[in-house]
Protein backbone atom coordinates (compact mmCIF):
# COMPACT_ATOMS: atom_id res chain seq x y z
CA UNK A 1 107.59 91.84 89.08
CA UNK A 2 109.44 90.16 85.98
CA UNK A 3 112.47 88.44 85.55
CA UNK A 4 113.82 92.27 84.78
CA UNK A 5 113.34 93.50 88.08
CA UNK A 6 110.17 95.77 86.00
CA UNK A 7 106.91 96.53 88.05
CA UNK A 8 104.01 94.57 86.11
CA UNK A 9 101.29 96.88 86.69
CA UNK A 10 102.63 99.65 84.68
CA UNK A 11 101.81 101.01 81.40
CA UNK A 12 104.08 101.54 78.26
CA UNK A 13 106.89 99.82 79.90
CA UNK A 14 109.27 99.80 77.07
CA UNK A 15 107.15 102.27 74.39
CA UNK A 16 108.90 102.17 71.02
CA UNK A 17 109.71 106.20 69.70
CA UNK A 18 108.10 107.21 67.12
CA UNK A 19 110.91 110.37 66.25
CA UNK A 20 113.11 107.48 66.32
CA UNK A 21 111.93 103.75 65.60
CA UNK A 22 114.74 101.98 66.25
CA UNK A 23 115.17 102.85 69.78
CA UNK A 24 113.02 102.46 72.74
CA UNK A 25 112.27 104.37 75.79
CA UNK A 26 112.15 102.96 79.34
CA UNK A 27 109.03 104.22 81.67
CA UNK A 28 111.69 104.81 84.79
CA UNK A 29 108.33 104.27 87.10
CA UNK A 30 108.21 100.68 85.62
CA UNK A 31 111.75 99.92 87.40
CA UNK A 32 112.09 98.62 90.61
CA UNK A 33 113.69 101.17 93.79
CA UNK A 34 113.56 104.24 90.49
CA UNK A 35 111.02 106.97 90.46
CA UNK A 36 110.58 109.78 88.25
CA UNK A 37 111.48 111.64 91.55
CA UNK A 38 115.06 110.52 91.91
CA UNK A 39 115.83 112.84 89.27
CA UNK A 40 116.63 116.66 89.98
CA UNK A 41 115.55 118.03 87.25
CA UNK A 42 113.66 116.71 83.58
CA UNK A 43 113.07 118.34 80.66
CA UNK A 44 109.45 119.07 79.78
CA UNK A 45 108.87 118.22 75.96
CA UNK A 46 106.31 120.40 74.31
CA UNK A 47 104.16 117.82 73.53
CA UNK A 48 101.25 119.10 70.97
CA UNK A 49 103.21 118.69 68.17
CA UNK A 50 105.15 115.42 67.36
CA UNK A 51 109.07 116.25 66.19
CA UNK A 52 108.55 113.76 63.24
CA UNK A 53 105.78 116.46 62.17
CA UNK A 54 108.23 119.07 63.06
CA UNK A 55 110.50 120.90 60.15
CA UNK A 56 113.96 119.37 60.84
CA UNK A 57 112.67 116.79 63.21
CA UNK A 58 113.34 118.32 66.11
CA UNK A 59 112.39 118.32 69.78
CA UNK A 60 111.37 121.23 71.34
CA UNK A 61 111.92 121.29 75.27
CA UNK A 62 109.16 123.80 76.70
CA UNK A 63 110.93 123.76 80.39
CA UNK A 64 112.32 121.78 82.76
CA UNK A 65 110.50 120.44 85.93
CA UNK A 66 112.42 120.27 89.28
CA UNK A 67 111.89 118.05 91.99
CA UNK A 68 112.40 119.43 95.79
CA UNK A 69 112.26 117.51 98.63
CA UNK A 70 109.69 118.89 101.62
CA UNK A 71 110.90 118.31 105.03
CA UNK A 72 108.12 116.32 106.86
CA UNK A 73 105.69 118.47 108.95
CA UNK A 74 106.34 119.47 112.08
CA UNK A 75 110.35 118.92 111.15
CA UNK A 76 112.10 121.86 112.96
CA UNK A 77 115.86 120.91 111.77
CA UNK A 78 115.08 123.21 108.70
């Protein structure tokens, strides 16, 4: 862990955009107590073709993935 509260074993912690250079994204699996879980719902980028290669520049969100929470087996409350 570093002085940031940022898990050190992670990969592209702070990954600089390439569709936009001056800002930078955060891996949210990189900071500690977050998961990519503790989000309802993310959109899913189509990711074969880069929006900087795109006409326009723009993104192009293929879905959106949802997180649901299973109740434990054997659980009989739900």
């Amino acid at each position: 862990m570093n002085a940031l509260g940022r898990k050190l074993d992670c990969i592209y912690t702070f990954p600089q955009r390439r569709s936009s250079p001056h800002q930078y994204g955060e891996n949210v699996a990189c900071i500690e107590g977050m998961s990519p879980f503790d989000f309802a719902t993310l959109p899913v980028v189509e990711g074969r073709t880069h929006p900087k290669d795109r006409p326009g520049g723009t993104t192009s969100v293929a879905g959106r993935l949802r997180y649901e929470d299973e109740p434990p087996v054997g659980d009989t409350d739900h």
